[in-house]
N, C-alpha and C. Protein backbone atom coordinates (compact mmCIF):
# COMPACT_ATOMS: atom_id res chain seq x y z
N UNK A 1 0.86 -1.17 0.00
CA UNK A 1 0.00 0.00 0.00
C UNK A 1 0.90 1.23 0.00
N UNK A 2 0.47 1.89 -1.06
CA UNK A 2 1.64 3.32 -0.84
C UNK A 2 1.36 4.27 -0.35
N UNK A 3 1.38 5.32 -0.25
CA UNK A 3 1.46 6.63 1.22
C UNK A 3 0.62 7.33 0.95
N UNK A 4 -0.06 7.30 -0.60
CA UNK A 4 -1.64 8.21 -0.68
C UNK A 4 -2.49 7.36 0.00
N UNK A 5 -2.63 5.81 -0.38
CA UNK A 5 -3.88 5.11 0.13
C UNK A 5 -3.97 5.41 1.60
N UNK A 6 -2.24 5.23 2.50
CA UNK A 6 -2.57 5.21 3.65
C UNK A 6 -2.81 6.36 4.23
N UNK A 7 -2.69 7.08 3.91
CA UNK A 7 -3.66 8.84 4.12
C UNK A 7 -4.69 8.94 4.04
N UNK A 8 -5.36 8.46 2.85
CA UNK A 8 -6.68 8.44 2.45
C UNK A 8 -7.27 7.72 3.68
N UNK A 9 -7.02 6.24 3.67
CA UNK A 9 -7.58 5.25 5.05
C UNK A 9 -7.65 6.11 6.14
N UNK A 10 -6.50 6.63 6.15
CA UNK A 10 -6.11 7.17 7.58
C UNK A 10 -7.34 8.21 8.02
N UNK A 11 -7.82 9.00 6.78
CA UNK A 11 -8.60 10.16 6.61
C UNK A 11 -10.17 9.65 7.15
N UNK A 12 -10.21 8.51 6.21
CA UNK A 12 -11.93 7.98 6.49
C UNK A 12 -12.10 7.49 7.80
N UNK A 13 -11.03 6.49 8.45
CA UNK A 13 -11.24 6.09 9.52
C UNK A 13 -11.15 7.28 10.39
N UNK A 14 -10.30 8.48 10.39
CA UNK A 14 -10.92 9.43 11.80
C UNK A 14 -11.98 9.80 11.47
N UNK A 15 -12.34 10.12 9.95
CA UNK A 15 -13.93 10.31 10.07
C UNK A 15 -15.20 9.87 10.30
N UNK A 16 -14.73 9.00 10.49
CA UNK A 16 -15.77 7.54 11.07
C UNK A 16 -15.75 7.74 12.11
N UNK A 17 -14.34 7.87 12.84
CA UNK A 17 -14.43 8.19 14.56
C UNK A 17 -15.14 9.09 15.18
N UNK A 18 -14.76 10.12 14.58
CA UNK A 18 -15.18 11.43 14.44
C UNK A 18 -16.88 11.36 14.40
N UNK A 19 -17.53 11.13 13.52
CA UNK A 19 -18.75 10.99 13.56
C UNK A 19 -19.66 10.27 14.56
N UNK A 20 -19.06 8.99 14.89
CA UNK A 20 -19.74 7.97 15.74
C UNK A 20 -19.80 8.44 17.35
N UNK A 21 -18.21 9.67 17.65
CA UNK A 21 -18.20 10.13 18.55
C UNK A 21 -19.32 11.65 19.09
N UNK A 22 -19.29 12.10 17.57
CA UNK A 22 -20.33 13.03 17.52
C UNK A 22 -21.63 12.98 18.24
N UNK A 23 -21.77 11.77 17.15
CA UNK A 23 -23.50 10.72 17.71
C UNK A 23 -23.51 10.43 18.88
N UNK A 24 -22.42 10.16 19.54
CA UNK A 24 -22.35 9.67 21.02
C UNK A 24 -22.59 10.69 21.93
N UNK A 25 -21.93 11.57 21.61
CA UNK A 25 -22.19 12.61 22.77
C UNK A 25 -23.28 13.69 22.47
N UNK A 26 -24.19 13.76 21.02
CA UNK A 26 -24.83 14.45 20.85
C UNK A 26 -26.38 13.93 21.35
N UNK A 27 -27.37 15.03 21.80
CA UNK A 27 -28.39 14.30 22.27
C UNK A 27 -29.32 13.41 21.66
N UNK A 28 -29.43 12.64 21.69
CA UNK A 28 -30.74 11.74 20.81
C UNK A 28 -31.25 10.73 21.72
N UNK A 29 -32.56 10.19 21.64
CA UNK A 29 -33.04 8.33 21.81
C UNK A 29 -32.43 7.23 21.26
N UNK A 30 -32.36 6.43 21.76
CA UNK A 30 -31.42 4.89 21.51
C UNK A 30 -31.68 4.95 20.21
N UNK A 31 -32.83 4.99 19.47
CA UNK A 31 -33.47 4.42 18.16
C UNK A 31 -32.53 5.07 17.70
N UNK A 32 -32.91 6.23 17.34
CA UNK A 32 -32.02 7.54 16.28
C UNK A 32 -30.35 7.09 16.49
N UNK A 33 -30.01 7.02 17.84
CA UNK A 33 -28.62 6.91 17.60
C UNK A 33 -27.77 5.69 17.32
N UNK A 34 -28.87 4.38 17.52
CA UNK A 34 -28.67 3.11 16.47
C UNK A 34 -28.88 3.24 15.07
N UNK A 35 -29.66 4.31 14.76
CA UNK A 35 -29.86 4.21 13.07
C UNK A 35 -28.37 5.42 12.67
N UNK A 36 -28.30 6.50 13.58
CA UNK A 36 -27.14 7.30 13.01
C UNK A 36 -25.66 5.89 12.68
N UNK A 37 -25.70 5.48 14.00
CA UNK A 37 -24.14 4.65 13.95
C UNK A 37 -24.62 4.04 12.75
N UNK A 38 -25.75 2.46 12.63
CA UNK A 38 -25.78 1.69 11.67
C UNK A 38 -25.49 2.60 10.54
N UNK A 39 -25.54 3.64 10.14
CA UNK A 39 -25.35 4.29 8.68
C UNK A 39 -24.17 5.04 8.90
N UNK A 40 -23.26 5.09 10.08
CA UNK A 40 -22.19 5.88 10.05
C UNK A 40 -21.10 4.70 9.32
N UNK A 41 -21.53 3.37 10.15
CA UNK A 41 -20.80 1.98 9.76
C UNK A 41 -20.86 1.55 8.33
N UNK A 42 -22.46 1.66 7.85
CA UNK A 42 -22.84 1.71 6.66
C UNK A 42 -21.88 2.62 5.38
N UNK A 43 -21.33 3.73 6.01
CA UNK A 43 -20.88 4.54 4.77
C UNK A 43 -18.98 4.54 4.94
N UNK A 44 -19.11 4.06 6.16
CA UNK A 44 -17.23 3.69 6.30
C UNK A 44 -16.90 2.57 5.83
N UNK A 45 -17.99 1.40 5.63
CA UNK A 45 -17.36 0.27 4.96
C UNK A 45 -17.71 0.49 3.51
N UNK A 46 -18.53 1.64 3.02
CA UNK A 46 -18.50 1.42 1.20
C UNK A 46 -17.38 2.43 0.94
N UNK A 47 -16.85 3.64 2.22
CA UNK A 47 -15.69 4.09 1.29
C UNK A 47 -14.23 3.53 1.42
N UNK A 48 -14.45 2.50 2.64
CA UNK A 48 -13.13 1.57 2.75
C UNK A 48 -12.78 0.47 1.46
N UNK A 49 -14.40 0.27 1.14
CA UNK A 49 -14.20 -0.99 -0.23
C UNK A 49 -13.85 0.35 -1.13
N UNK A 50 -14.24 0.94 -1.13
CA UNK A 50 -13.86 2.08 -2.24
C UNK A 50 -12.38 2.52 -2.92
N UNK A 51 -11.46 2.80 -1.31
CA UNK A 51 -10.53 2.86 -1.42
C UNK A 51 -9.91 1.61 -1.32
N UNK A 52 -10.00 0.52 -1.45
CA UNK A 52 -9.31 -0.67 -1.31
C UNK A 52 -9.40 -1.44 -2.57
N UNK A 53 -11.11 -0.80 -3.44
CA UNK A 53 -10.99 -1.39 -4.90
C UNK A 53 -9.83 -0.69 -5.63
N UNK A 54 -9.68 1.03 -5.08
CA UNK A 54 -8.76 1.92 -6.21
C UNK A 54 -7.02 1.31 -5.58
N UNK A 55 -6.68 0.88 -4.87
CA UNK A 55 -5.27 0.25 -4.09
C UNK A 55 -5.40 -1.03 -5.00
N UNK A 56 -6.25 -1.49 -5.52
CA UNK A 56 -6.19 -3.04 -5.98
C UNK A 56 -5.94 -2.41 -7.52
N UNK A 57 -6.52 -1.42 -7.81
CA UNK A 57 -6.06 -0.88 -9.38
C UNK A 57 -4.92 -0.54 -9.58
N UNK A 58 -4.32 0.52 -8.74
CA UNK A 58 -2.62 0.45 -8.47
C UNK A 58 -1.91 -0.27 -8.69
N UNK A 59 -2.40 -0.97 -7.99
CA UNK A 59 -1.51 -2.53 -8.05
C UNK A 59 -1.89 -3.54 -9.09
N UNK A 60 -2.42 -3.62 -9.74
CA UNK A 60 -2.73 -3.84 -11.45
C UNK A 60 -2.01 -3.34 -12.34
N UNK A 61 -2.46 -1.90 -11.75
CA UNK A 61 -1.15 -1.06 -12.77
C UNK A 61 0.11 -1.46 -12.75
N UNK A 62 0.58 -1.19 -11.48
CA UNK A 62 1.92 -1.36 -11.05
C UNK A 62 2.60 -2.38 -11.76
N UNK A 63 1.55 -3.62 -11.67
CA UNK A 63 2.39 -5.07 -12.08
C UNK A 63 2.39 -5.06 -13.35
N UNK A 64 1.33 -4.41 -13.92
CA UNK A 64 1.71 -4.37 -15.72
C UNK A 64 2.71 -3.68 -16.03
N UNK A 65 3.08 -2.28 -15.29
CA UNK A 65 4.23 -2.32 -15.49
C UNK A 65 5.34 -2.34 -15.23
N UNK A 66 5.31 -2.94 -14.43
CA UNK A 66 6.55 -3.67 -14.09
C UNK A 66 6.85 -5.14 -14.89
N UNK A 67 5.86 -5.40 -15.53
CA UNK A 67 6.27 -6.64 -15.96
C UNK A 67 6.69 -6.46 -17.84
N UNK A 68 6.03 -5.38 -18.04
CA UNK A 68 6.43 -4.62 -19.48
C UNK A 68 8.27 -4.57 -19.09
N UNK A 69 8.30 -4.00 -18.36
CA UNK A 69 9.70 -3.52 -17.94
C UNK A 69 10.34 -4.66 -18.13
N UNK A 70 10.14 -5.61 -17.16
CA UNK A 70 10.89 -7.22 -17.41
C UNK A 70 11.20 -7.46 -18.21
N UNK A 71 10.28 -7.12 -19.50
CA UNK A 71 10.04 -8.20 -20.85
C UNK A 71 11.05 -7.71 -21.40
N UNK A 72 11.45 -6.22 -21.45
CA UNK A 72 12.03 -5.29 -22.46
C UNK A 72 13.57 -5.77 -22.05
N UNK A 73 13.70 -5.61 -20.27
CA UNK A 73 15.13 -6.07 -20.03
C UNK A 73 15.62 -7.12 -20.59
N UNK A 74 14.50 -7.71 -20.58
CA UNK A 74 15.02 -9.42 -21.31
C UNK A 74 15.38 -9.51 -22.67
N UNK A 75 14.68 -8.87 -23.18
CA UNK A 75 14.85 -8.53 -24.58
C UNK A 75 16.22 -8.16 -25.21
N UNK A 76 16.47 -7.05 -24.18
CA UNK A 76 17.36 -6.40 -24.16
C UNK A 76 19.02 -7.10 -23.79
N UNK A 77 18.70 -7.81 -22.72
CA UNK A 77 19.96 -8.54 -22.34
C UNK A 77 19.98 -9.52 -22.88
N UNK A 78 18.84 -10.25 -23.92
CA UNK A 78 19.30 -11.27 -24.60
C UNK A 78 20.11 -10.85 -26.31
N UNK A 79 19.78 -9.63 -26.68
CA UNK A 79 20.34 -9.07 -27.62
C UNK A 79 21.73 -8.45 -27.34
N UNK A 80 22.04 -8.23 -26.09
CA UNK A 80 23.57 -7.74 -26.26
C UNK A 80 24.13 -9.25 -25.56
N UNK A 81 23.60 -10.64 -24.95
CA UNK A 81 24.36 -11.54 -24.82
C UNK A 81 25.14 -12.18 -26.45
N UNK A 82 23.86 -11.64 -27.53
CA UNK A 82 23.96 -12.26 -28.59
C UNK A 82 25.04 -11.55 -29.50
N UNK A 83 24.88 -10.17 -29.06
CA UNK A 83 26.16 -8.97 -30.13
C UNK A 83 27.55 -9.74 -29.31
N UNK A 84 27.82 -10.25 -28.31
CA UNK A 84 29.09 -10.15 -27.20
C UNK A 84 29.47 -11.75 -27.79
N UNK A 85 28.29 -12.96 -27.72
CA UNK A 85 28.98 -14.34 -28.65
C UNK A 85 29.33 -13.85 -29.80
N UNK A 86 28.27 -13.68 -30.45
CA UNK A 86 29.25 -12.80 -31.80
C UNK A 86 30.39 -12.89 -32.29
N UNK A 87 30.92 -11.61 -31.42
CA UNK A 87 31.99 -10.67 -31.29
C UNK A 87 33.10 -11.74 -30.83
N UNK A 88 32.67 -12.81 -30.26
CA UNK A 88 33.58 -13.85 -29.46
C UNK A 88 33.83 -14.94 -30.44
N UNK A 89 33.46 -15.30 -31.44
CA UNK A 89 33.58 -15.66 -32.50
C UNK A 89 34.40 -15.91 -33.43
């Protein structure tokens, strides 16, 4: 995970805290402040999948290219193993 995602996480989860603590100390009836949390919980786990689907795209990315990269080195070091027999020739 690289240092935007964990900011981002870092961001939603105090805001989750943040909120649930709100609800807690703000006045309401049990009902209301079971339906505030259930939907505070409700909206921290769709922007945690949220940010955890866009960390899984990264890392899609990442490996494509990194693996482009591979191919080319290979490419590459198999064409100057081949100029160097050659040359040895």
């Amino acid at each position: 995970m690289n240092k935007s995602s964990k900011i981002v996480l870092g961001i939603i989860g105090a805001a989750a805290v943040g909120a649930v603590i709100g609800m807690l100390v703000a006045p309401s009836n049990g009902d209301e402040m079971r339906k505030k949390i259930s939907k505070a919980a409700s909206d921290f786990a769709e922007d945690l999948t949220k940010a955890i689907a866009a960390g899984r795209e990264q890392m899609s990315d990442a490996k494509g290219t990194i693996l482009k990269e591979a191919k080319g080195l290979s490419s590459d070091a198999a064409a100057r193993y081949s100029r160097v027999k050659e040359s040895l020739s």
